[in-house]
C-alpha atoms as a PDB file:
ATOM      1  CA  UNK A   1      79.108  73.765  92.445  1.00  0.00           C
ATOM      2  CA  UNK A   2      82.058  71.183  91.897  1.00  0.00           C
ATOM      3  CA  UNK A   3      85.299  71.108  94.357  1.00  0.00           C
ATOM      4  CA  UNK A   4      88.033  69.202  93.703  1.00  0.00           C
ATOM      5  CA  UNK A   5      87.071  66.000  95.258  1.00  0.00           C
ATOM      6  CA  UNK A   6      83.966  65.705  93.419  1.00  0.00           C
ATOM      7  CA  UNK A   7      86.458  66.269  90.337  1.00  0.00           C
ATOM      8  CA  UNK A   8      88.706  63.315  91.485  1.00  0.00           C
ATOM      9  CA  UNK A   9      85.569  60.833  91.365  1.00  0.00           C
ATOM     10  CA  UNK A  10      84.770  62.209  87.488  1.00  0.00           C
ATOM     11  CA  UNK A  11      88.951  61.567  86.338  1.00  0.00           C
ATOM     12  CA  UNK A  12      88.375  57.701  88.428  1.00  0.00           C
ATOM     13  CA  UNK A  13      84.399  57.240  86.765  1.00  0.00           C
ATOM     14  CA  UNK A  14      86.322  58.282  83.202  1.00  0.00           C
ATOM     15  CA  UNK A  15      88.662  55.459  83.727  1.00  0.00           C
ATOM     16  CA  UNK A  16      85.741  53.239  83.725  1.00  0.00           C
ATOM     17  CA  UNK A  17      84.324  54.751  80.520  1.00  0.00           C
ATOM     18  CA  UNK A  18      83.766  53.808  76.952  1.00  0.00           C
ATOM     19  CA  UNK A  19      86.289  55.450  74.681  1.00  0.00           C
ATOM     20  CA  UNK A  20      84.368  57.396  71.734  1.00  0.00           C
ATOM     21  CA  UNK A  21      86.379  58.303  69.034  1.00  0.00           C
ATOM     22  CA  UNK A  22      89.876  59.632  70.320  1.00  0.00           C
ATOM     23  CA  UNK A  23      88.302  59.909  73.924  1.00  0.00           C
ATOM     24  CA  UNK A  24      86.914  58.806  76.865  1.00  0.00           C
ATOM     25  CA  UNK A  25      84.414  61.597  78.071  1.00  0.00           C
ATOM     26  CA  UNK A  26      82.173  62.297  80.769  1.00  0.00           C
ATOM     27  CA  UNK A  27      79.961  64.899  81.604  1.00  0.00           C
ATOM     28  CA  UNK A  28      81.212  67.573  84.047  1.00  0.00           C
ATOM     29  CA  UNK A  29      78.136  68.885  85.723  1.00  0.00           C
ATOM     30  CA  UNK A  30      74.617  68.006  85.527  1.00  0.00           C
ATOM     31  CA  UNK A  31      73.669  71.800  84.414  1.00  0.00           C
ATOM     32  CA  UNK A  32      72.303  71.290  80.517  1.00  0.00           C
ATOM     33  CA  UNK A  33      73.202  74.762  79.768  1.00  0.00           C
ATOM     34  CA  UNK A  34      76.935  74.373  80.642  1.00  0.00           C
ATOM     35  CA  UNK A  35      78.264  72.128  78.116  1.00  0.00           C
ATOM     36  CA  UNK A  36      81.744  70.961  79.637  1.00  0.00           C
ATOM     37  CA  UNK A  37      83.188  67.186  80.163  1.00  0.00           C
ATOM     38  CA  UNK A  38      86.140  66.111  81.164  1.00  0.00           C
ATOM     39  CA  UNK A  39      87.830  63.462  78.644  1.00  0.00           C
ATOM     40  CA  UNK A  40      91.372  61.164  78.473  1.00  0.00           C
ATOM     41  CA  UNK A  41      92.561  61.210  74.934  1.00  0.00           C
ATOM     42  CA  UNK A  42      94.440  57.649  73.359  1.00  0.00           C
ATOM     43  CA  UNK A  43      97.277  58.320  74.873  1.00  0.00           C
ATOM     44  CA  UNK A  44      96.319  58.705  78.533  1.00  0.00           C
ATOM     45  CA  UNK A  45      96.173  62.904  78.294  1.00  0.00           C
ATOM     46  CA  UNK A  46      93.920  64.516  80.147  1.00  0.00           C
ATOM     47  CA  UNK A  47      91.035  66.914  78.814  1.00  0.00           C
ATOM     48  CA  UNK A  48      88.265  69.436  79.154  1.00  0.00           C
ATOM     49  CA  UNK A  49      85.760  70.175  76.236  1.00  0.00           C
ATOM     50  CA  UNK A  50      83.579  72.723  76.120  1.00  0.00           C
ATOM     51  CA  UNK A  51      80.848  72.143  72.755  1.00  0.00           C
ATOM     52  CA  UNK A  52      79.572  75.187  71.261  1.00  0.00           C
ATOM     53  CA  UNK A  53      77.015  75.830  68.547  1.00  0.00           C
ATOM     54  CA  UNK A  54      79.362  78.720  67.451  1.00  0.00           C
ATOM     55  CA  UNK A  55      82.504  77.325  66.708  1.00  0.00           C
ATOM     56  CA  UNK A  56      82.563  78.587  63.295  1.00  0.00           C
ATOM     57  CA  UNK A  57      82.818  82.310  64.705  1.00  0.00           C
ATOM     58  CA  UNK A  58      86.391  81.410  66.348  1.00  0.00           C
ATOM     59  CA  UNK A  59      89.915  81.288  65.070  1.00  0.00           C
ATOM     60  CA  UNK A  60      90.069  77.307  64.221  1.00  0.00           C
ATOM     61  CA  UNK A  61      94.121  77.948  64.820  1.00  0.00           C
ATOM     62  CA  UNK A  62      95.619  75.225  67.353  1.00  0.00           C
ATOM     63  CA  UNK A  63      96.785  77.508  70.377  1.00  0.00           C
ATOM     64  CA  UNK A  64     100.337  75.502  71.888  1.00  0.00           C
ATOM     65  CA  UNK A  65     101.357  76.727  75.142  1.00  0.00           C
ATOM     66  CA  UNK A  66     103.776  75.393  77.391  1.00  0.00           C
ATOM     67  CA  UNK A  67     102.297  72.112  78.276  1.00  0.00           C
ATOM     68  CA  UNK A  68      98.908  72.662  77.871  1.00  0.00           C
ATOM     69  CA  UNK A  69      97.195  73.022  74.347  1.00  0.00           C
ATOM     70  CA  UNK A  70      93.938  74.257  73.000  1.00  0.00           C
ATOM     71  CA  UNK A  71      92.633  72.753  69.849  1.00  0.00           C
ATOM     72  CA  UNK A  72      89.169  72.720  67.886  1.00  0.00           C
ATOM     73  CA  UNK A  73      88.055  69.573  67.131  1.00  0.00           C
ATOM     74  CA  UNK A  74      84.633  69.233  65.147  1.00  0.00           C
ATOM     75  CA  UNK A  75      81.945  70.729  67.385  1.00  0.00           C
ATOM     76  CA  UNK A  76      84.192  71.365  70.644  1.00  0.00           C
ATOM     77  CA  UNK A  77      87.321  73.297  72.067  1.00  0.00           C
ATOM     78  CA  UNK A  78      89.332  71.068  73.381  1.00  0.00           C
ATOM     79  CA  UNK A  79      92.472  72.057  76.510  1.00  0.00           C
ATOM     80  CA  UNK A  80      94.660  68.980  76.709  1.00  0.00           C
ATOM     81  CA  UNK A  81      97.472  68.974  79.370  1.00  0.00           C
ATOM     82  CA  UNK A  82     100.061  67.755  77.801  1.00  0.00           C
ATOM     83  CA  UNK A  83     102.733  67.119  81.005  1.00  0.00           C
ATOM     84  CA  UNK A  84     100.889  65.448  83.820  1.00  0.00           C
ATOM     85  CA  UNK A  85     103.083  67.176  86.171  1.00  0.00           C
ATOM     86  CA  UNK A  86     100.846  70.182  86.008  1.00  0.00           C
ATOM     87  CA  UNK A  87      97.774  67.594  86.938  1.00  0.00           C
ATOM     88  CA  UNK A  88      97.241  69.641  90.031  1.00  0.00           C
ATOM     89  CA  UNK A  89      96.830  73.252  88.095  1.00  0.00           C
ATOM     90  CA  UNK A  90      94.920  71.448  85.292  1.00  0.00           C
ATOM     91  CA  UNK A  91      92.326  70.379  87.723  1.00  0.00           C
ATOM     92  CA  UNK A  92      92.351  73.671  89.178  1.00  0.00           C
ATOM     93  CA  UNK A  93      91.800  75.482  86.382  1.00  0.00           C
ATOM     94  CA  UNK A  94      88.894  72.824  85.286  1.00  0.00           C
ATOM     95  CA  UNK A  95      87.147  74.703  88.989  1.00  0.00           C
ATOM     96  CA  UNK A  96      87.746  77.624  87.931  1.00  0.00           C
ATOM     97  CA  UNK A  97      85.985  77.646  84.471  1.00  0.00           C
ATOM     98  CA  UNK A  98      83.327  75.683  85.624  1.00  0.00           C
ATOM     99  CA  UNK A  99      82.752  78.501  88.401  1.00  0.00           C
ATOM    100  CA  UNK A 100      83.271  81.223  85.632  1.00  0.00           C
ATOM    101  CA  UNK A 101      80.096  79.716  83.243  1.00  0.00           C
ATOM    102  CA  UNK A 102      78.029  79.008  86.355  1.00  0.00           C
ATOM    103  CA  UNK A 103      78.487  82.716  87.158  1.00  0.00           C
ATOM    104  CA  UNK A 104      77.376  83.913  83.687  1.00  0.00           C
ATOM    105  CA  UNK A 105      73.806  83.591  83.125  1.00  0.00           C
ATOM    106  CA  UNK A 106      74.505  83.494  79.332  1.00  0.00           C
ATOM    107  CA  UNK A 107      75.036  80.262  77.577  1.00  0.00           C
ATOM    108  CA  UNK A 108      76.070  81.935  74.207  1.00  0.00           C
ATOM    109  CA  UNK A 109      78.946  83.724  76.348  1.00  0.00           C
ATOM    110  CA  UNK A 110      80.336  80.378  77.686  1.00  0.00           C
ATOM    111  CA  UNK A 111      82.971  79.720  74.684  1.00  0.00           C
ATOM    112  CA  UNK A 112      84.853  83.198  74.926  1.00  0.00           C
ATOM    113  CA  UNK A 113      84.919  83.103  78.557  1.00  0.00           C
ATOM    114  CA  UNK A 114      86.150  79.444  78.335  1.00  0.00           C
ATOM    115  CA  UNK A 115      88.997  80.354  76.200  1.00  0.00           C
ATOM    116  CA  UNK A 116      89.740  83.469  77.881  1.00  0.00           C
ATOM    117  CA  UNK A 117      90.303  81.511  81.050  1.00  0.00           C
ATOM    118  CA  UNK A 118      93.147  79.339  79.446  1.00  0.00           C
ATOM    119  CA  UNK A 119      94.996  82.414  77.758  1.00  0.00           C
ATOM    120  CA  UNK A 120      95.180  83.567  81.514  1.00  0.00           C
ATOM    121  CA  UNK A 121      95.716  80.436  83.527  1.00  0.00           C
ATOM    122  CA  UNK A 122      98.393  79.377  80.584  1.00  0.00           C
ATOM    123  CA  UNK A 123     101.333  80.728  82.306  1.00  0.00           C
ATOM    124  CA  UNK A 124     100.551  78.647  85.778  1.00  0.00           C
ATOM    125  CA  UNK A 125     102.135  75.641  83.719  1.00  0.00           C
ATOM    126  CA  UNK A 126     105.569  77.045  82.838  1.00  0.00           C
ATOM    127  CA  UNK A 127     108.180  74.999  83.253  1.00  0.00           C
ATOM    128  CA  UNK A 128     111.379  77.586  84.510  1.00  0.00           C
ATOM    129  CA  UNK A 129     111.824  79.868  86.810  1.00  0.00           C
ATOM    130  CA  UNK A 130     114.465  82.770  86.255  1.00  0.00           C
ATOM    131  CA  UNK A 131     115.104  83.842  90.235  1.00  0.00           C
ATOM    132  CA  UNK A 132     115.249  81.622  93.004  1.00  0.00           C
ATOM    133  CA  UNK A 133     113.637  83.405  96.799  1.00  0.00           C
ATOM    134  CA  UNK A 134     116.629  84.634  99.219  1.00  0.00           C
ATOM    135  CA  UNK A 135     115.756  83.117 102.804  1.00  0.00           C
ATOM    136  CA  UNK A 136     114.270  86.074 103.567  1.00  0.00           C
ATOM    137  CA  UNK A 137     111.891  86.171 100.544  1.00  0.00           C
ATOM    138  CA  UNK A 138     110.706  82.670 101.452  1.00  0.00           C
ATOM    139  CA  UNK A 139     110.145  83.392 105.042  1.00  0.00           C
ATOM    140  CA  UNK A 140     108.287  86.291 104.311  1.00  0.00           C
ATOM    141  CA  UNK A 141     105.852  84.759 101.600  1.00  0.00           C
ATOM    142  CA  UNK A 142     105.492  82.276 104.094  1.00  0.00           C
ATOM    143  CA  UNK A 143     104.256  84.508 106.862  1.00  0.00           C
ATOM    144  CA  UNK A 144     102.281  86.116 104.223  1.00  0.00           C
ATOM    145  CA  UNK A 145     100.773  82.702 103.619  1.00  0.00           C
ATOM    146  CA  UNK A 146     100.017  81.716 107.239  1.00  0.00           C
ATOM    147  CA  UNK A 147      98.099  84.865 107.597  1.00  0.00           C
ATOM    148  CA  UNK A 148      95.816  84.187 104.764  1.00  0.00           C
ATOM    149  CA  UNK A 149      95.085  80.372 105.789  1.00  0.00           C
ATOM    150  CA  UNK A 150      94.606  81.839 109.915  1.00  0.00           C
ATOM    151  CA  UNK A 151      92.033  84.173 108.207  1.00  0.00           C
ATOM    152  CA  UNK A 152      90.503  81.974 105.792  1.00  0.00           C
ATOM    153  CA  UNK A 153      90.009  79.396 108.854  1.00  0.00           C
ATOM    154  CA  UNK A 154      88.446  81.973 110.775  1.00  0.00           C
ATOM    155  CA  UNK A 155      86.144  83.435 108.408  1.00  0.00           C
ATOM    156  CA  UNK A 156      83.830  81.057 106.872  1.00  0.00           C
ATOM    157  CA  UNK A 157      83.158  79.814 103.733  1.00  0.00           C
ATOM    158  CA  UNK A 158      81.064  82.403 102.701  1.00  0.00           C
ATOM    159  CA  UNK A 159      83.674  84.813 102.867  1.00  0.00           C
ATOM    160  CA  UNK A 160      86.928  83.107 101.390  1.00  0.00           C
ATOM    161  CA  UNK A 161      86.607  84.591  97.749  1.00  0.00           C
ATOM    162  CA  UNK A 162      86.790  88.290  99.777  1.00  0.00           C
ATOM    163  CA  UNK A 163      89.777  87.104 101.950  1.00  0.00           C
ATOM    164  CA  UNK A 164      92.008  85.880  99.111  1.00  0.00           C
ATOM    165  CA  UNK A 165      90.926  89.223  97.275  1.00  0.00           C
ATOM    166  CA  UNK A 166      92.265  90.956 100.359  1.00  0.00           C
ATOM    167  CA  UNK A 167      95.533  89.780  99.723  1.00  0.00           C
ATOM    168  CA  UNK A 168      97.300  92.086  98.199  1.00  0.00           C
ATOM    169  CA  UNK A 169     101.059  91.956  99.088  1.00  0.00           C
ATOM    170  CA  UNK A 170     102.150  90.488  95.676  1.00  0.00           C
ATOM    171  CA  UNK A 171     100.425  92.739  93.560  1.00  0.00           C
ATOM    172  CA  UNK A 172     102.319  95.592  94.969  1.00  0.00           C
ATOM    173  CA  UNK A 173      99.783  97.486  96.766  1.00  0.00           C
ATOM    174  CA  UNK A 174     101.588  99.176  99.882  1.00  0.00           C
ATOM    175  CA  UNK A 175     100.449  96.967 102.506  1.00  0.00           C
ATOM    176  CA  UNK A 176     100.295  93.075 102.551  1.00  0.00           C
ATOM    177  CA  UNK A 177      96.788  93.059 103.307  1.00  0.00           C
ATOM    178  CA  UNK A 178      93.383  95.473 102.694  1.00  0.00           C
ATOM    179  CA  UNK A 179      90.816  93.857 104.723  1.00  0.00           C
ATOM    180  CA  UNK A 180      87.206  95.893 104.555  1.00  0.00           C
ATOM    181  CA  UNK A 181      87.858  98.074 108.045  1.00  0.00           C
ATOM    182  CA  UNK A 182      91.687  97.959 107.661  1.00  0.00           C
ATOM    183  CA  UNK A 183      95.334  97.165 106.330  1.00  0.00           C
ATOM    184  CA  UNK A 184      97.608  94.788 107.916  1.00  0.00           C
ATOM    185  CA  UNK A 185     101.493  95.136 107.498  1.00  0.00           C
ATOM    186  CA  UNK A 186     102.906  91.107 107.824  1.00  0.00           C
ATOM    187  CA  UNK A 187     106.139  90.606 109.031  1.00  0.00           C
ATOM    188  CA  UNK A 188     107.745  87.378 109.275  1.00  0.00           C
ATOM    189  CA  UNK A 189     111.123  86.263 111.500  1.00  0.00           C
ATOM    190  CA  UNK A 190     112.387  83.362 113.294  1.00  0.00           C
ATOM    191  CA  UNK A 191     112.386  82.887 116.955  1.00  0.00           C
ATOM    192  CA  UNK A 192     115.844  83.316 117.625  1.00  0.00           C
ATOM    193  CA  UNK A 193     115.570  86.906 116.069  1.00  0.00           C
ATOM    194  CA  UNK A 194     114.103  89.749 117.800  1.00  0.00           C
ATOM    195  CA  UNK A 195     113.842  92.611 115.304  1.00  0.00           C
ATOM    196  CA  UNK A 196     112.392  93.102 111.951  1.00  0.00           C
ATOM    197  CA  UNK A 197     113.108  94.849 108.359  1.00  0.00           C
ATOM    198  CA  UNK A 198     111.217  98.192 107.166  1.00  0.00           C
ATOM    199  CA  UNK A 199     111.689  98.253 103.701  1.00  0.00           C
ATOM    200  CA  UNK A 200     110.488 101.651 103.410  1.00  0.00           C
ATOM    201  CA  UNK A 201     108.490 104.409 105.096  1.00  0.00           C
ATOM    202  CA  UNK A 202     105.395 103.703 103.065  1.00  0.00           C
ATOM    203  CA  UNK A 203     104.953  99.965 105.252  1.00  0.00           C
ATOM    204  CA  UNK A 204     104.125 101.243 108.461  1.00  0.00           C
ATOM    205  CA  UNK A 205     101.984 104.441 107.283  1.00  0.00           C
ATOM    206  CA  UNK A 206      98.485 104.283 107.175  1.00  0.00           C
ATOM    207  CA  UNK A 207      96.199 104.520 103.967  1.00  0.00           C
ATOM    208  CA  UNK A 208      94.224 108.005 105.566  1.00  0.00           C
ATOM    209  CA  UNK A 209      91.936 107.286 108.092  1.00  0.00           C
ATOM    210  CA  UNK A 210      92.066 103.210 108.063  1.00  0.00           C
ATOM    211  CA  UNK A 211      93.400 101.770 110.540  1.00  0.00           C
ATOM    212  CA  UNK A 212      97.041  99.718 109.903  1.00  0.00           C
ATOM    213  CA  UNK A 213      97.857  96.941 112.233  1.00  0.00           C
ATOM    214  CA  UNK A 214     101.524  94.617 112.084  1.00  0.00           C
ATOM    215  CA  UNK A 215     100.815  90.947 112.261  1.00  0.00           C
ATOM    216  CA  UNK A 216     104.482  89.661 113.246  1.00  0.00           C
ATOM    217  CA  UNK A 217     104.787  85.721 112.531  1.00  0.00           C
ATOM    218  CA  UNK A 218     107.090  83.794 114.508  1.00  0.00           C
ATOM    219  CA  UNK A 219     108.526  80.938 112.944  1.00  0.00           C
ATOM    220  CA  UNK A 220     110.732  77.762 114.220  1.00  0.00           C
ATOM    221  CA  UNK A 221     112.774  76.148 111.962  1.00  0.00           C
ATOM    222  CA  UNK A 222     112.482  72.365 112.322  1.00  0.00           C
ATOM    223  CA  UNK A 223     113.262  69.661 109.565  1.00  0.00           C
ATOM    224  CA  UNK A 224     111.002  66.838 111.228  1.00  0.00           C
ATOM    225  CA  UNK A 225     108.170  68.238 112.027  1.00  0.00           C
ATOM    226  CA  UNK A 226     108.008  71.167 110.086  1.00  0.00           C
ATOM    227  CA  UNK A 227     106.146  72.545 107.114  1.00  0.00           C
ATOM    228  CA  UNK A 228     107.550  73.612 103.963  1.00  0.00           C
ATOM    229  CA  UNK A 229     105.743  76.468 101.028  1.00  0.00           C
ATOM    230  CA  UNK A 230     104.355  73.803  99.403  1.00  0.00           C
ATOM    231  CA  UNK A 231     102.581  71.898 101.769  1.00  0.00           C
ATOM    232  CA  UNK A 232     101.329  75.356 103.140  1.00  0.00           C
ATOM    233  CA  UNK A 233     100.290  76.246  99.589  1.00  0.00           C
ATOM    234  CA  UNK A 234      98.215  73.243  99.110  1.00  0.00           C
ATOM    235  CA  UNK A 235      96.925  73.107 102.923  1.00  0.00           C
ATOM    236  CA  UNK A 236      95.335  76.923 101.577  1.00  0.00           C
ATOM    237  CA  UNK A 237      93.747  75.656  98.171  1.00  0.00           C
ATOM    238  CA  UNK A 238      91.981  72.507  99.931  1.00  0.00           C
ATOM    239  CA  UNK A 239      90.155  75.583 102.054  1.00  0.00           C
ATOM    240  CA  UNK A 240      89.625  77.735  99.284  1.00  0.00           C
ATOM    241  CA  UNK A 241      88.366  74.360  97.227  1.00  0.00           C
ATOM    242  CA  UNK A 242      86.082  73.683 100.271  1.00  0.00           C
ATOM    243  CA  UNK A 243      84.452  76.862  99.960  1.00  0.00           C
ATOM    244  CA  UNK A 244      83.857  76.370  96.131  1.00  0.00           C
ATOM    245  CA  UNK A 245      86.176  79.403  95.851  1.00  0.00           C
ATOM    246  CA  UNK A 246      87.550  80.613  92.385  1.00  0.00           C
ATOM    247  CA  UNK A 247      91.434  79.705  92.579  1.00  0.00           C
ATOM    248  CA  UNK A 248      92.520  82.215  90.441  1.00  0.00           C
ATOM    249  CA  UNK A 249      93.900  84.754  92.042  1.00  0.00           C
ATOM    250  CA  UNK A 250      96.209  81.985  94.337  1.00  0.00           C
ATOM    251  CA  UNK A 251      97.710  81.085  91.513  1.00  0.00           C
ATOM    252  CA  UNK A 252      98.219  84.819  89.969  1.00  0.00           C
ATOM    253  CA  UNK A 253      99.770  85.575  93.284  1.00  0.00           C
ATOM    254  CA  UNK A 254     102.570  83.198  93.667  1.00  0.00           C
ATOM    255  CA  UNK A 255     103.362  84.078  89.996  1.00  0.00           C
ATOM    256  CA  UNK A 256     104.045  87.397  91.543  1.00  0.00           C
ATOM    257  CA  UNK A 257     107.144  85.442  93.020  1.00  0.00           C
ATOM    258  CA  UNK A 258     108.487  83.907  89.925  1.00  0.00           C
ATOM    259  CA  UNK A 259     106.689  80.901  91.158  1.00  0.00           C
ATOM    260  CA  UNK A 260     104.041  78.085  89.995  1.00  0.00           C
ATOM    261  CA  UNK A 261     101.937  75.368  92.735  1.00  0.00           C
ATOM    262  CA  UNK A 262     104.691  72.944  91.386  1.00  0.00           C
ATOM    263  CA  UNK A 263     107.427  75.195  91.341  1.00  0.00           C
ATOM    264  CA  UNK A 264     107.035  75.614  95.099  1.00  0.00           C
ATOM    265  CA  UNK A 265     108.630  71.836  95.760  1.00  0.00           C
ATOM    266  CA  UNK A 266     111.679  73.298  94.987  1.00  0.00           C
ATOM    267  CA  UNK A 267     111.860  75.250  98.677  1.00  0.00           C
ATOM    268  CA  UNK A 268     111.321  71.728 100.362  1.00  0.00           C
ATOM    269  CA  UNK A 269     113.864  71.280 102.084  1.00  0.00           C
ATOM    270  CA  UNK A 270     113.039  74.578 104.071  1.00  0.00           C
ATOM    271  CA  UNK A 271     110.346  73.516 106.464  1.00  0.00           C
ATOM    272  CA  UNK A 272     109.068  75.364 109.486  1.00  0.00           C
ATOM    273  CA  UNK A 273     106.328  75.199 112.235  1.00  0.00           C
ATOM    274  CA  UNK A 274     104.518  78.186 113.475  1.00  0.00           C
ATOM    275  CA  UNK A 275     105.273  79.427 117.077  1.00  0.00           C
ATOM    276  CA  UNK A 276     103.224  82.750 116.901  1.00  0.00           C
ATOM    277  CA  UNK A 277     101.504  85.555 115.466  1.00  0.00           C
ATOM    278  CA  UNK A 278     101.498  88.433 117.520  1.00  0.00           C
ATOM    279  CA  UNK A 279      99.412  91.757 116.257  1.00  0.00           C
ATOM    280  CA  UNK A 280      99.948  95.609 116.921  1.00  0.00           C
ATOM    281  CA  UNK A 281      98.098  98.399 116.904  1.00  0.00           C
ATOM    282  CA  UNK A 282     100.361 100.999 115.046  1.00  0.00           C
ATOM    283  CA  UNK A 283      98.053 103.982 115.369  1.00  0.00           C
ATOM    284  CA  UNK A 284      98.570 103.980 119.019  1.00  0.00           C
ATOM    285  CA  UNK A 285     100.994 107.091 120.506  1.00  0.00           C
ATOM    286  CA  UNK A 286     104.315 106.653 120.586  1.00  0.00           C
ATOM    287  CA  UNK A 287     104.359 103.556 118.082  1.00  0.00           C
ATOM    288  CA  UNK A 288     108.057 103.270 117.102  1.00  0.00           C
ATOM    289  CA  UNK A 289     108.073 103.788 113.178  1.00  0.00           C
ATOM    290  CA  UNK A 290     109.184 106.528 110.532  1.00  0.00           C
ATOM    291  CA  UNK A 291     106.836 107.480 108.121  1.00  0.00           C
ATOM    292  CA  UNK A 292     106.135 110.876 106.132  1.00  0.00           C
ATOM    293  CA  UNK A 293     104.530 112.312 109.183  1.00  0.00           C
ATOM    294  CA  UNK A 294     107.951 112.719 111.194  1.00  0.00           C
ATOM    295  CA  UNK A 295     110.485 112.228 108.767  1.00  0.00           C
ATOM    296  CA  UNK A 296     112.432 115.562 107.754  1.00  0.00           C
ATOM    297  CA  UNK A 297     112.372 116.982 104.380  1.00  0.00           C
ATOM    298  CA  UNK A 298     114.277 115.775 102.044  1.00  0.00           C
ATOM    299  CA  UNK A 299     114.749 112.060 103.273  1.00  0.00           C
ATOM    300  CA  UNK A 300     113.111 109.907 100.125  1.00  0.00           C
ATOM    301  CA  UNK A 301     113.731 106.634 101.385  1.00  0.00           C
ATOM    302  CA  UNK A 302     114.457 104.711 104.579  1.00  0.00           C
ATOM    303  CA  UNK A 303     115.292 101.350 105.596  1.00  0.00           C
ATOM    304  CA  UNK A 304     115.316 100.312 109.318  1.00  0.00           C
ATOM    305  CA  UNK A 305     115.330  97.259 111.564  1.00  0.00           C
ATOM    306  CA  UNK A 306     112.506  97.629 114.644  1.00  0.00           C
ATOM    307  CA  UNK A 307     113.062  95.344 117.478  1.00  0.00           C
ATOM    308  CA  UNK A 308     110.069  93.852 118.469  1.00  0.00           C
ATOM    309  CA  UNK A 309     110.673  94.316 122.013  1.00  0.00           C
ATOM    310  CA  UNK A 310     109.743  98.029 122.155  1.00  0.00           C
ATOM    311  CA  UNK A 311     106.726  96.697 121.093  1.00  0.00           C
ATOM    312  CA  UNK A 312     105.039  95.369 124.029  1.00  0.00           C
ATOM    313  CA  UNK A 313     102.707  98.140 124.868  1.00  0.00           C
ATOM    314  CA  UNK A 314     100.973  98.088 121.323  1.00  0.00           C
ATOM    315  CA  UNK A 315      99.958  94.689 120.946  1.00  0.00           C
ATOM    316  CA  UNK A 316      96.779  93.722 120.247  1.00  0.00           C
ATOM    317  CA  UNK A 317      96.582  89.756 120.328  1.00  0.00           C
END
């Protein structure tokens, strides 16, 4: 299965290559029944073709979408990135189809998937953004984040398509994460703070009988040595690319937050280093927290600030 640095030597090999036609084209993977190369039009655009013998049973209609295009051209469908900006996304979603086909033992069901795959990844190269993240937006998708690449690192591999799927935070499921044996709640602050926001009383209430534990990240905010989103971002993709992991749902995520892989440069000059993530067991007695259980009728909705002091007793790691 390809990762992305095996795709960097096929974009430097094409370079090398003999232009035929309107392109320079090379063969993606050595499997004969998956029929993609990469190609670099006349004018220095990048490509993926997929050739199919049924062309003839698809619309032949040019789809145009915000820099990115999908056009038929004899024998083959043809994606061209049209903004090299997006090079990044482009070569992600080149992963992503090839892990699609390799998945699907049927050849004749490679050309709908194929195109299906850049209706949905279309949207990852928009240009604009309507909603910038408050501070404490970032902070929090940035605990979120740390959490994911601490559990990816620990995990293996073998398991890195599950722990992405586990996170569910942006999705709007009721807790940040829904691991196989339990949730986790993620909270995010800076050093200097000592408490935390509860949004509502659904955060800290458990899903029936599985456990619920709150991972509390601790952040420093430091300009030199710091990390900002986008570094983090990327630092979580080369892991998910190193376990030949679909990329998909990364993507979908941070589109969740109004936001695209390229997008994310524009919180740069917020960078931060991790001091700590500290873990609780909120099932234990006596955990400080209102949820449905002990709140009187007719409260509907709660918001609260829990200072992380009081919770000493409860913690886990």
């Amino acid at each position: 299965m390809m990762n992305r640095a095996d795709l960097q030597k096929k974009w430097e090999s094409i370079k090398r290559s003999r232009i035929d036609g309107q392109y320079k084209i090379i063969r993606l993977t050595s499997n004969t029944q998956i029929r993609l190369f990469v190609a670099i039009n006349e004018t220095d655009d990048r490509a993926l073709m997929i050739y199919s013998d049924d062309i003839d049973s698809i619309d032949r209609s040019p789809i145009t979408k915000e820099n990115i295009s999908l056009d038929i051209k004899d024998d083959a469908v043809v994606l061209t990135l049209t903004n090299s900006v997006y090079q990044d996304v482009f070569d992600d979603l080149i992963l992503s189809i090839d892990f699609t086909l390799l998945s699907e033992d049927r050849s004749d069901n490679h050309l709908s998937l194929f195109i299906t795959k850049y209706v949905e990844w279309s949207t990852f190269f928009r240009n604009g953004f309507s909603q910038r993240l408050s501070f404490e937006q970032l902070i929090g998708l940035y605990g979120e984040l740390t959490v994911l690449k601490q559990t990816l690192l620990s995990g293996g591999q073998f398991i890195h398509n599950d722990t992405i799927s586990s996170w569910r935070g942006p999705f709007g499921d009721v807790h940040d994460f829904v691991f196989g044996e339990y949730d986790m709640e993620v909270k995010t602050k800076l050093c200097k703070t000592s408490s935390i926001n509860i949004s509502s009383k659904y955060q800290l209430e458990a899903d029936g009988a599985r456990e619920l534990k709150l991972s509390i990240v601790n952040l420093l905010s430091d300009d030199s040595k710091g990390h900002a989103l986008h570094s983090l971002i990327l630092s979580i993709r080369d892991i998910l690319d190193s376990g030949n992991s679909d990329l998909n749902i990364l993507h979908k995520a941070l589109l969740m937050f109004d936001m695209t892989l390229e997008s994310s440069v524009e919180y740069d000059n917020y960078r931060f280093t991790l001091d700590s993530i500290n873990v609780y067991n909120t099932m234990l007695e006596g955990f400080p927290k209102l949820v449905t259980a002990n709140m009187s009728v007719g409260i509907s909705s709660v918001r609260y600030k829990l200072d992380t002091k009081a919770l000493k007793p409860f913690i886990i790691r």
